[in-house]
Protein backbone atom coordinates (compact mmCIF):
# COMPACT_ATOMS: atom_id res chain seq x y z
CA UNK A 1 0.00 0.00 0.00
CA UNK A 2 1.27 3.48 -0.61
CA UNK A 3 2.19 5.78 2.35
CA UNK A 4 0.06 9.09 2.71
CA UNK A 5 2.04 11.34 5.00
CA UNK A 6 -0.19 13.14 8.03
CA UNK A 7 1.37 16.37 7.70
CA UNK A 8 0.42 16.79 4.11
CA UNK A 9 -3.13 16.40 4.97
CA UNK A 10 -3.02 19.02 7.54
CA UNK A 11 -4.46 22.49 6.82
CA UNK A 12 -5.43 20.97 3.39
CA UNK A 13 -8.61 22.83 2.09
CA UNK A 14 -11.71 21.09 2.58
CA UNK A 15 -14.70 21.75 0.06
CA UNK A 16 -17.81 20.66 -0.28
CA UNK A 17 -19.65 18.86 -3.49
CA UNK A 18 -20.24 22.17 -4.38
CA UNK A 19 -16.84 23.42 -4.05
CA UNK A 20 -18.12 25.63 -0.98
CA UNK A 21 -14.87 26.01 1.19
CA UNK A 22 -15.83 24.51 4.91
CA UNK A 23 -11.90 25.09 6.50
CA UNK A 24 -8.77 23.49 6.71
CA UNK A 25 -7.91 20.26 8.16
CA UNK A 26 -7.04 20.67 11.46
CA UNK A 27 -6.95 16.84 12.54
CA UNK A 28 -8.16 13.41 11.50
CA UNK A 29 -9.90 11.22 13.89
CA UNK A 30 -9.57 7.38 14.23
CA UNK A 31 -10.93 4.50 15.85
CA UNK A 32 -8.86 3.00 18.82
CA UNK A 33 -7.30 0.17 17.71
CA UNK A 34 -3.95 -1.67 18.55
CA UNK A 35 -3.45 -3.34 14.98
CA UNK A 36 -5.33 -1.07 12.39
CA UNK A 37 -6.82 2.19 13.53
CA UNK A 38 -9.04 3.13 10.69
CA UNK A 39 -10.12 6.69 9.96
CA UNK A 40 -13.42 8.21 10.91
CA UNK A 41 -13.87 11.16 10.56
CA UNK A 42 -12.20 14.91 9.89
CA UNK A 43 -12.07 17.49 12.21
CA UNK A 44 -11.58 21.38 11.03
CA UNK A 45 -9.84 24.43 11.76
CA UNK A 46 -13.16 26.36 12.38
CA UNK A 47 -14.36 24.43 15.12
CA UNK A 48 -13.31 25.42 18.12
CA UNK A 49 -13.24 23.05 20.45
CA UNK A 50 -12.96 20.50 18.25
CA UNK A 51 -15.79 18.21 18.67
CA UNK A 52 -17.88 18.48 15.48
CA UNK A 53 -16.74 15.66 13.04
CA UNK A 54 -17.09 15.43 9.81
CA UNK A 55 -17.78 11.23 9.32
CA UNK A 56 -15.18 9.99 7.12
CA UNK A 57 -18.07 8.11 4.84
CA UNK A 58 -18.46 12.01 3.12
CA UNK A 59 -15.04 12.10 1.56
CA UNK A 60 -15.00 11.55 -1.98
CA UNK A 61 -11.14 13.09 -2.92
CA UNK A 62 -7.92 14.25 -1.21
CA UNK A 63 -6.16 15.67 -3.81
CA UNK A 64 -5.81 18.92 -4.38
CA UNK A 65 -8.03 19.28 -1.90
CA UNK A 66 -10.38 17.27 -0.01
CA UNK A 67 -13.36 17.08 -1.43
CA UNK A 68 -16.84 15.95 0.48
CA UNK A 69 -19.40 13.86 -1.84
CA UNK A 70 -22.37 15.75 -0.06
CA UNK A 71 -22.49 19.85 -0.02
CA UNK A 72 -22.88 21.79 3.00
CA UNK A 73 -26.50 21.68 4.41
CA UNK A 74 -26.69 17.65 3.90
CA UNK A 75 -23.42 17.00 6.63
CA UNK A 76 -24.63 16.01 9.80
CA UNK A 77 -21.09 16.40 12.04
CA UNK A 78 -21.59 14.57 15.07
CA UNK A 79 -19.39 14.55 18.32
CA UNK A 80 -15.75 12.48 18.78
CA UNK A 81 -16.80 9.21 20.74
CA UNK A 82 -14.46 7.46 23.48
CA UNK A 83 -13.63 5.40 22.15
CA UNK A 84 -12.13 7.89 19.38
CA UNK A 85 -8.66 9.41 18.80
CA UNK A 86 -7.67 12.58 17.58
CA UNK A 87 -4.42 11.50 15.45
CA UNK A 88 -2.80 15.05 16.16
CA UNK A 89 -3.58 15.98 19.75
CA UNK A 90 -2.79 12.26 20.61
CA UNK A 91 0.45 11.62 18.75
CA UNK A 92 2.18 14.10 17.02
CA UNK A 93 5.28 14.91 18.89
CA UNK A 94 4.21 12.47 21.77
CA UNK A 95 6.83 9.67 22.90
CA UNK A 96 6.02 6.18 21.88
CA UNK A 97 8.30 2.87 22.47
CA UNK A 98 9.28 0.68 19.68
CA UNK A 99 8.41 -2.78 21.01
CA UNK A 100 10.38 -4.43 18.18
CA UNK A 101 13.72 -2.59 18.40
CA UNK A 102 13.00 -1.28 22.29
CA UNK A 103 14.07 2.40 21.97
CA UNK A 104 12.24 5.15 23.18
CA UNK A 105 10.93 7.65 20.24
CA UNK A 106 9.70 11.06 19.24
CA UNK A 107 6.59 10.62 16.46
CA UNK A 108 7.35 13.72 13.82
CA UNK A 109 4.86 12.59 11.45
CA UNK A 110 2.05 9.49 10.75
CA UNK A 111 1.70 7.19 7.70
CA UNK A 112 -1.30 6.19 6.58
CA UNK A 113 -2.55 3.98 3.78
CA UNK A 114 -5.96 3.09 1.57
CA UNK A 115 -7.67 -0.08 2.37
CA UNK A 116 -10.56 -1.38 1.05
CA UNK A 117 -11.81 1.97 0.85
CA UNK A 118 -10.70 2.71 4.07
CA UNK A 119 -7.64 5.00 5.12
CA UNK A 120 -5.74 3.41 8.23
CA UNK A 121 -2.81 4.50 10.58
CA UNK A 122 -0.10 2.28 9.16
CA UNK A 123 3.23 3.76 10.83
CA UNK A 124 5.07 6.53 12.61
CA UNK A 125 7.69 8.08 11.14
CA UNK A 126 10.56 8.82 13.98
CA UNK A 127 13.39 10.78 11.55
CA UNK A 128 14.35 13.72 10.56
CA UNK A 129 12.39 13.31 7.50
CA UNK A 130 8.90 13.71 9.56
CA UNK A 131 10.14 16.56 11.12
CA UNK A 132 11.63 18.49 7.84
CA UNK A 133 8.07 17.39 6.05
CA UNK A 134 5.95 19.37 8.66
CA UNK A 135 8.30 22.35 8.51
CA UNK A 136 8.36 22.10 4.64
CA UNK A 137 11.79 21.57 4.39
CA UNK A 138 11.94 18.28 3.26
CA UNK A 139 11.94 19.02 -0.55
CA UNK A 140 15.14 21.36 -0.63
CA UNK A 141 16.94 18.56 1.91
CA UNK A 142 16.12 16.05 -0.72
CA UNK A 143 17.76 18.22 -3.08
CA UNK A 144 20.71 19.26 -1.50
CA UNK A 145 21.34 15.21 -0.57
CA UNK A 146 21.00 14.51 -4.05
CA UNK A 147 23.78 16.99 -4.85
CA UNK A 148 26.15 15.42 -2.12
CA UNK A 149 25.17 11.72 -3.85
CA UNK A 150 22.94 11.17 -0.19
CA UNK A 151 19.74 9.90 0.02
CA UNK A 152 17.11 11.21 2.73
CA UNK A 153 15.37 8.27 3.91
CA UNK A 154 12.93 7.85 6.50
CA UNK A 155 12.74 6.50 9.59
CA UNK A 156 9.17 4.50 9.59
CA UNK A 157 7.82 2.20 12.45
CA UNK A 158 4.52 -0.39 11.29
CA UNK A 159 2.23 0.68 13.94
CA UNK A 160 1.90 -3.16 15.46
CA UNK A 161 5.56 -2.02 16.73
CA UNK A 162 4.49 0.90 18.44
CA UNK A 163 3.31 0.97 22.12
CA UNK A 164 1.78 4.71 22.49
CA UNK A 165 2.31 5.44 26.01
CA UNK A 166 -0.01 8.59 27.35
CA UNK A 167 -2.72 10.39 26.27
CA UNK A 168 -6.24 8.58 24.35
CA UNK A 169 -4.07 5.83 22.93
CA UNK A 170 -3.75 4.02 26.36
CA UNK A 171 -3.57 2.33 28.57
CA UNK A 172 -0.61 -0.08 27.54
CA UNK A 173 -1.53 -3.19 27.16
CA UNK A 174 1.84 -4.84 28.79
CA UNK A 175 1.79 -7.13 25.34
CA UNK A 176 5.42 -6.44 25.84
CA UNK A 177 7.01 -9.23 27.83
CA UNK A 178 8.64 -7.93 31.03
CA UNK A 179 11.88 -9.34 29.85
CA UNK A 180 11.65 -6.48 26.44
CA UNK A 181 10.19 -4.12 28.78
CA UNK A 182 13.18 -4.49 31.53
CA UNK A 183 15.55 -3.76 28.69
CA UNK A 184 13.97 -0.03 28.06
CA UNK A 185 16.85 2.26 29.55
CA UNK A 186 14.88 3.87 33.04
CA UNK A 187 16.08 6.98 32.10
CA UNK A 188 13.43 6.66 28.90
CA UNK A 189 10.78 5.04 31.19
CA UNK A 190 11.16 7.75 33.39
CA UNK A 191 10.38 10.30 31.00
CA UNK A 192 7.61 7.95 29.89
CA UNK A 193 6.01 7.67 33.04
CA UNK A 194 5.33 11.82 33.08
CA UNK A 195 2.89 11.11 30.78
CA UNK A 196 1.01 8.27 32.11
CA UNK A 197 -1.69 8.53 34.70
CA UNK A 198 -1.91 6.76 38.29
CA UNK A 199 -2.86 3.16 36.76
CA UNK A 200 -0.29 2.93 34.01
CA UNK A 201 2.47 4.41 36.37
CA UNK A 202 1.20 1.08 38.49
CA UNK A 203 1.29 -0.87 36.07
CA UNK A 204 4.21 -0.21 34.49
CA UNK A 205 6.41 -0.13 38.18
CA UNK A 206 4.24 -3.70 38.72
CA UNK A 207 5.71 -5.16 35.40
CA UNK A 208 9.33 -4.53 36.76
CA UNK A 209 11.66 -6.61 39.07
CA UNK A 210 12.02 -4.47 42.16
CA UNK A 211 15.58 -3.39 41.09
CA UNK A 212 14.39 -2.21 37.76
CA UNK A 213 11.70 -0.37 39.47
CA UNK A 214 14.04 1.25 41.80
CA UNK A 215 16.13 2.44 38.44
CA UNK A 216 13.46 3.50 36.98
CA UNK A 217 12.27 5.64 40.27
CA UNK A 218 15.31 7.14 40.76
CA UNK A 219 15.63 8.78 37.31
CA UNK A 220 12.06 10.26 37.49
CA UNK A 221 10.97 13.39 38.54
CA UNK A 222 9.97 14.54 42.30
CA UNK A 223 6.12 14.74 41.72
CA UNK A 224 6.21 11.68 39.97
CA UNK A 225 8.06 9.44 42.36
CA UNK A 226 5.96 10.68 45.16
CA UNK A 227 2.64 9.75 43.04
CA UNK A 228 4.01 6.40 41.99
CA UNK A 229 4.53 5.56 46.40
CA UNK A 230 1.37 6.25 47.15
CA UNK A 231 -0.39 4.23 44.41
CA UNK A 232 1.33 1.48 45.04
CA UNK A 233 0.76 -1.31 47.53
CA UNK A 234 2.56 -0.68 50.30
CA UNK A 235 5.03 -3.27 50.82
CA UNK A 236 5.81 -3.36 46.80
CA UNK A 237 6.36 0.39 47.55
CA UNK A 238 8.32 -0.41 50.34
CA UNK A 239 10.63 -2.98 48.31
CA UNK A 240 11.46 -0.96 45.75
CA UNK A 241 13.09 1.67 48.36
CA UNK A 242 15.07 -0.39 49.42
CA UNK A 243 17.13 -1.28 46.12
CA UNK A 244 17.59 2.62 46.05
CA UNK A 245 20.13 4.31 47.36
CA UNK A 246 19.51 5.29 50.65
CA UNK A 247 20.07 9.56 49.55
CA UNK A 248 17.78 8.58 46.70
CA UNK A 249 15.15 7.16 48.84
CA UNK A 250 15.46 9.47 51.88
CA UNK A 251 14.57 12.46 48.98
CA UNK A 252 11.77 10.72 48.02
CA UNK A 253 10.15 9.91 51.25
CA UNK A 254 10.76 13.18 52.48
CA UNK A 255 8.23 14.66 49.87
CA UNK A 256 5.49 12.32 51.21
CA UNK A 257 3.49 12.74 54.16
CA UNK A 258 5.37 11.69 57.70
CA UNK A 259 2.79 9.31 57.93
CA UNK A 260 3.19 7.93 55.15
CA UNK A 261 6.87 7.93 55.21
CA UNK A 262 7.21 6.48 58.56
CA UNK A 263 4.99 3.42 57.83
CA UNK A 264 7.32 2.72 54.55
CA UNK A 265 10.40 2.95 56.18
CA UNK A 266 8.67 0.69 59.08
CA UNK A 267 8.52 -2.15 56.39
CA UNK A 268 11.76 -2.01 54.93
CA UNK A 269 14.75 -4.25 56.03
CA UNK A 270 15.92 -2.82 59.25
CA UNK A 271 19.25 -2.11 58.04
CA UNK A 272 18.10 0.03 55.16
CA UNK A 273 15.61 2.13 57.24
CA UNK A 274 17.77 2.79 59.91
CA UNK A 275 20.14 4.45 56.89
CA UNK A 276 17.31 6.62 55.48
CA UNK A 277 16.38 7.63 59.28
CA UNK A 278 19.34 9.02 59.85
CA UNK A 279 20.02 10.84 56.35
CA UNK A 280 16.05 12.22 57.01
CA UNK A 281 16.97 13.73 60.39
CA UNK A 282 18.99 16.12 58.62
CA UNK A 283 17.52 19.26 56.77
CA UNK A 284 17.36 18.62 53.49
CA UNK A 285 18.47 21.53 51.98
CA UNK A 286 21.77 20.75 54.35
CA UNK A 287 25.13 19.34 53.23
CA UNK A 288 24.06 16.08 55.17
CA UNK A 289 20.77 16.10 54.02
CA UNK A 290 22.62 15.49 50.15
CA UNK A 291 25.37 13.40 51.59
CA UNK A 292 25.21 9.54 50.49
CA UNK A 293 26.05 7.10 52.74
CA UNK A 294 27.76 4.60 49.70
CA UNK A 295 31.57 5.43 50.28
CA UNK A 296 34.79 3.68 51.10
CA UNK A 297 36.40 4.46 54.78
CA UNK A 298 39.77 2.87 55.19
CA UNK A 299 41.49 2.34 58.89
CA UNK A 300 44.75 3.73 59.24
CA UNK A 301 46.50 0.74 60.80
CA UNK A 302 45.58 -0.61 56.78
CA UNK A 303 48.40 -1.18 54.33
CA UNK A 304 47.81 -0.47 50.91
CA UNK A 305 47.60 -4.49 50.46
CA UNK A 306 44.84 -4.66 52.90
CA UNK A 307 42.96 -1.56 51.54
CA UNK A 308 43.27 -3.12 48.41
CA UNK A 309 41.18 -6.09 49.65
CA UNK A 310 38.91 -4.11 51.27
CA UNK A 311 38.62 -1.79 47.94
CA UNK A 312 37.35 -5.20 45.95
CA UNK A 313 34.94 -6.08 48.85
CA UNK A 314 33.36 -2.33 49.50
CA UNK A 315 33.29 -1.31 45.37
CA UNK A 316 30.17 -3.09 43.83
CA UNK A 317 28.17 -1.06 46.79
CA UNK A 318 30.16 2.49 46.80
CA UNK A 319 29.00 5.23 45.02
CA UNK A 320 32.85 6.56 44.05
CA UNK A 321 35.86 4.22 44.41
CA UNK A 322 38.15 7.72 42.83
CA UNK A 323 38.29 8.93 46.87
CA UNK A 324 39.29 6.52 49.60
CA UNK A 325 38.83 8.41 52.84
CA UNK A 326 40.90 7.45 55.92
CA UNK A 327 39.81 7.60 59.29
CA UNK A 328 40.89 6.35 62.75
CA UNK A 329 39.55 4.43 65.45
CA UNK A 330 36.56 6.62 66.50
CA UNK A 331 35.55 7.32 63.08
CA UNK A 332 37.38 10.70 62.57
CA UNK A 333 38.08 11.98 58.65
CA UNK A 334 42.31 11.89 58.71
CA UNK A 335 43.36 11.61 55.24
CA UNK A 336 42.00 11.07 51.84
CA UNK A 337 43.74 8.37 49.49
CA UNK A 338 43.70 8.85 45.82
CA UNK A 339 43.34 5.28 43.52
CA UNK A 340 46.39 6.12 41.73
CA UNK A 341 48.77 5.88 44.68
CA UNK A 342 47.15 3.42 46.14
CA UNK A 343 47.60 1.18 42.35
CA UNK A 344 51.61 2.05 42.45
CA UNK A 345 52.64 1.76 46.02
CA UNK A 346 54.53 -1.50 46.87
CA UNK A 347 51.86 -3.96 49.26
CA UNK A 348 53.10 -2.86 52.75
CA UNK A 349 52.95 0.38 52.76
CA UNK A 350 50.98 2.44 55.49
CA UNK A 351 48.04 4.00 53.91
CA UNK A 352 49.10 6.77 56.21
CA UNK A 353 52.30 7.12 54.17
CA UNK A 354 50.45 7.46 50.84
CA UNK A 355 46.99 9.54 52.28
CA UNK A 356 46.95 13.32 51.93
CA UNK A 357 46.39 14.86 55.12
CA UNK A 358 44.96 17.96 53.30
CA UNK A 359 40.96 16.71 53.60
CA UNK A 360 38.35 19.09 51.56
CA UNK A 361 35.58 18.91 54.08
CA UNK A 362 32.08 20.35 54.36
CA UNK A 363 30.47 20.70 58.15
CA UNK A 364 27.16 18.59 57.89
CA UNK A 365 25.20 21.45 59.15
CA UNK A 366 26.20 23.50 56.12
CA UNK A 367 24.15 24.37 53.51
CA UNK A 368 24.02 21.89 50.46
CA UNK A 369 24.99 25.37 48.33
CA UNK A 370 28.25 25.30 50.07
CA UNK A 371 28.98 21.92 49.02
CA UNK A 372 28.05 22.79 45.26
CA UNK A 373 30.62 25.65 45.91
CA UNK A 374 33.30 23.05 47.07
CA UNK A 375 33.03 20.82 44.24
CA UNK A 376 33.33 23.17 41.81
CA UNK A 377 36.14 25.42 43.27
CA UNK A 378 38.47 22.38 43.91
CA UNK A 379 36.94 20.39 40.68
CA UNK A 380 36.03 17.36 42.94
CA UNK A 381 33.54 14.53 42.34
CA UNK A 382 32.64 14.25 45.79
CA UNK A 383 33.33 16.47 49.16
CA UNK A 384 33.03 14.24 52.40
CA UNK A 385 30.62 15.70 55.23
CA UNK A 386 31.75 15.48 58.70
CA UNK A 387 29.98 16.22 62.05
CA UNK A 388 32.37 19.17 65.12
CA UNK A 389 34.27 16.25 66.07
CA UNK A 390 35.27 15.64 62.40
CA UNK A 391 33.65 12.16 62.47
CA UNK A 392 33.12 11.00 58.79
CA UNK A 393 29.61 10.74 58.32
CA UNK A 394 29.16 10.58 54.24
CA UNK A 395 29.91 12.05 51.06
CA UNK A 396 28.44 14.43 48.80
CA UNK A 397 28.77 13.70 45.27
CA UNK A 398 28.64 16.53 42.39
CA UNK A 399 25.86 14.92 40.47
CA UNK A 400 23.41 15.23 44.18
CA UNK A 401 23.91 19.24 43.97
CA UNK A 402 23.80 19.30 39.85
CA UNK A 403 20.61 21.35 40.48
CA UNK A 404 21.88 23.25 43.02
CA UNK A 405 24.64 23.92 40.38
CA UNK A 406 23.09 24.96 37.94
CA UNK A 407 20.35 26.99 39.86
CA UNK A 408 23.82 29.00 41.17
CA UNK A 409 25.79 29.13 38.22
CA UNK A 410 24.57 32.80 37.28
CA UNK A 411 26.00 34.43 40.41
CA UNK A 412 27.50 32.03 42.26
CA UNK A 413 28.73 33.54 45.78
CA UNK A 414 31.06 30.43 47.04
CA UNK A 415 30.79 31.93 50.78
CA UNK A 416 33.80 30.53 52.94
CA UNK A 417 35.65 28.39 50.59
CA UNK A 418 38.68 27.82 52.25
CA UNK A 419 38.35 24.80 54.69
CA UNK A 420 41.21 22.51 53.95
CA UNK A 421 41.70 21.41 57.18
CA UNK A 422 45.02 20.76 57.61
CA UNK A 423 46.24 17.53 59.75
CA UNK A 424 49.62 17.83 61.60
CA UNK A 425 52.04 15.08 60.54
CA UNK A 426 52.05 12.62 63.66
């Protein structure tokens, strides 16, 4: 079957059988369906809102124009149904996921195809092509490939591939396996799950292991993590926080109600509660309230043999293995110990031989601006946070205050920078 494009249909004239111009086409509307959505009506420029449509059964021509077998006073436009989707509104520019290829895409255009009589949604095209066709650019392109000996070809998906997450065309069916949909980056979920209401958010997080759910979580935005906890059950709720890490989860159940918060953290494995607890008894616009508790703390009685050990046991779990921070008995930040000399020193050497005893620090009562100032003063990926007593307590990493960054980066005023605390040789 030949491919119509959308975009050449829109803001075509539409005439009568009289030639009486009725508008433009502002949108075509189809039936819901997951194989074949077939055409049903036409929906114009001049009716605002759009709910008049035109039944497709009164077309006689698209080209030039579209032309209606009937003339004006004979049309009897009737309202969009429910189960009817408004091709434009509903996909143009929305993401959909390629169930075939499993990529996350951008629809810049629709193809659609004669039938029987009828005209059906065949494809979405996902290129540049789609995109230069709606701005009208695509004929000049052509032309100036065709100079260079290039081709401009389009990126088309059949429309069985396509999964339209969001908006009328919903709610996903899960007819992709939760093997192909585990293998969707969570970054691209993520973004996916912004448009999705409460029960496809649910279902989607339900379709996931709980570590893939915990991904996913994490990259998603504030008001959508705290939605997606309090749809879900409880304890499911419950499991995924605690394959996050515990900064990740303490932000998110700090946005919920205490109530709330206090009943999830009540059902997670004691050990990871008792983590978030303590990161949400600090302010969380603080340096500690940012910190991570995922970081390597070597004893200084270690030599760099034994820290090497300990540097293969601790890694899978830390957050940064590019600082290894030193500290004594009690717990007190002495040195930091960079990978490098650790890599070239000879097996029994003190780590207190090969630390530097020149420790950027940030007070945990400090703001979490003051830790974006550290980082990017001294060009660190990650400022430890220590209590008065210099105990270490965490670290705060440079992509936890990235929006603190960036909201700072047109007048940033770094405060009291200087606090290399230095540690007399002993």
């Amino acid at each position: 079957m030949t491919s119509l494009p959308f975009s050449r249909l829109l803001g075509r004239r539409v005439l009568d059988a009289s030639g009486f111009l009725l508008g433009r086409l502002a949108d075509l509307a189809a039936a819901n369906h997951p194989t074949h959505p077939r055409i049903v009506g036409l929906l114009l420029d001049v009716d605002r809102p759009r709910v008049a449509l035109i039944p497709w059964s009164a077309v006689s021509a698209l080209e030039p124009a579209i032309t209606l077998s009937t003339v004006r006073a004979a049309l009897h436009p009737r309202p969009l149904q429910p189960d009817e989707i408004p091709l434009r509104e509903a996909l143009l520019d929305k993401q959909v996921v390629d169930t075939h290829g499993l990529r996350v895409l951008k629809v810049n255009d629709l193809f659609l195809s004669r039938s029987n009589g009828e005209l059906v949604l065949t494809g979405v095209d996902v290129g540049a092509t789609g995109l230069l066709r709606r701005l009208g650019a695509e004929g000049p392109v052509r032309w100036l490939f065709g100079r260079l000996g290039r081709t401009l070809s389009d990126q088309a998906l059949p429309w069985t591939y396509v999964a339209a997450l969001g908006g009328p065309v919903t709610p996903l069916k899960l007819s992709i396996s939760r093997e192909r949909l585990q293998a969707i980056h969570p970054a691209d979920l993520a973004d996916l799950l912004e448009e999705m209401d409460r029960e496809e958010r649910v279902e989607v997080m339900s379709a996931l292991s709980h570590e893939d759910a915990a991904e996913v979580l994490e990259a998603a935005e504030p008001e959508v993590q705290t939605s997606i906890l309090r749809s879900l059950p409880a304890d499911r709720a419950s499991d995924i926080l605690e394959e996050m890490a515990p900064d990740e989860a303490a932000d998110v159940l700090g946005e919920l109600p205490e109530e709330t918060a206090t009943d999830l953290i009540v059902r997670m494995e004691p050990e990871a509660g008792a983590e978030v607890s303590k990161l949400l008894a600090y302010p969380p616009d603080s340096a500690a309230g940012r910190m991570t508790l995922n970081y390597i703390a070597i004893s200084e009685t270690f030599t760099a043999e034994q820290t090497i050990a300990k540097l293969r046991e601790l890694a899978p779990d830390a957050e940064t293995i590019y600082y290894l921070y030193v500290v004594d008995a009690p717990g007190r930040l002495i040195g930091v110990l960079s990978l490098r000399a650790l890599l070239i020193a000879s097996p029994q050497t003190p780590v207190t031989d090969l630390m530097s005893r020149e420790v950027i620090v940030v007070r945990a009562d400090e703001s979490d601006e003051a830790a974006a100032a550290l980082l990017m003063k001294y060009d660190l990926l990650a400022v430890p946070v220590v209590d008065a007593d210099d105990h270490l307590l965490g670290i705060v990493l440079v992509d936890d205050v990235m929006d603190v960054l960036a909201e700072r980066l047109g007048g940033l005023r770094p405060g009291r920078l200087d606090r290399i605390r230095r540690v007399p040789r002993g």
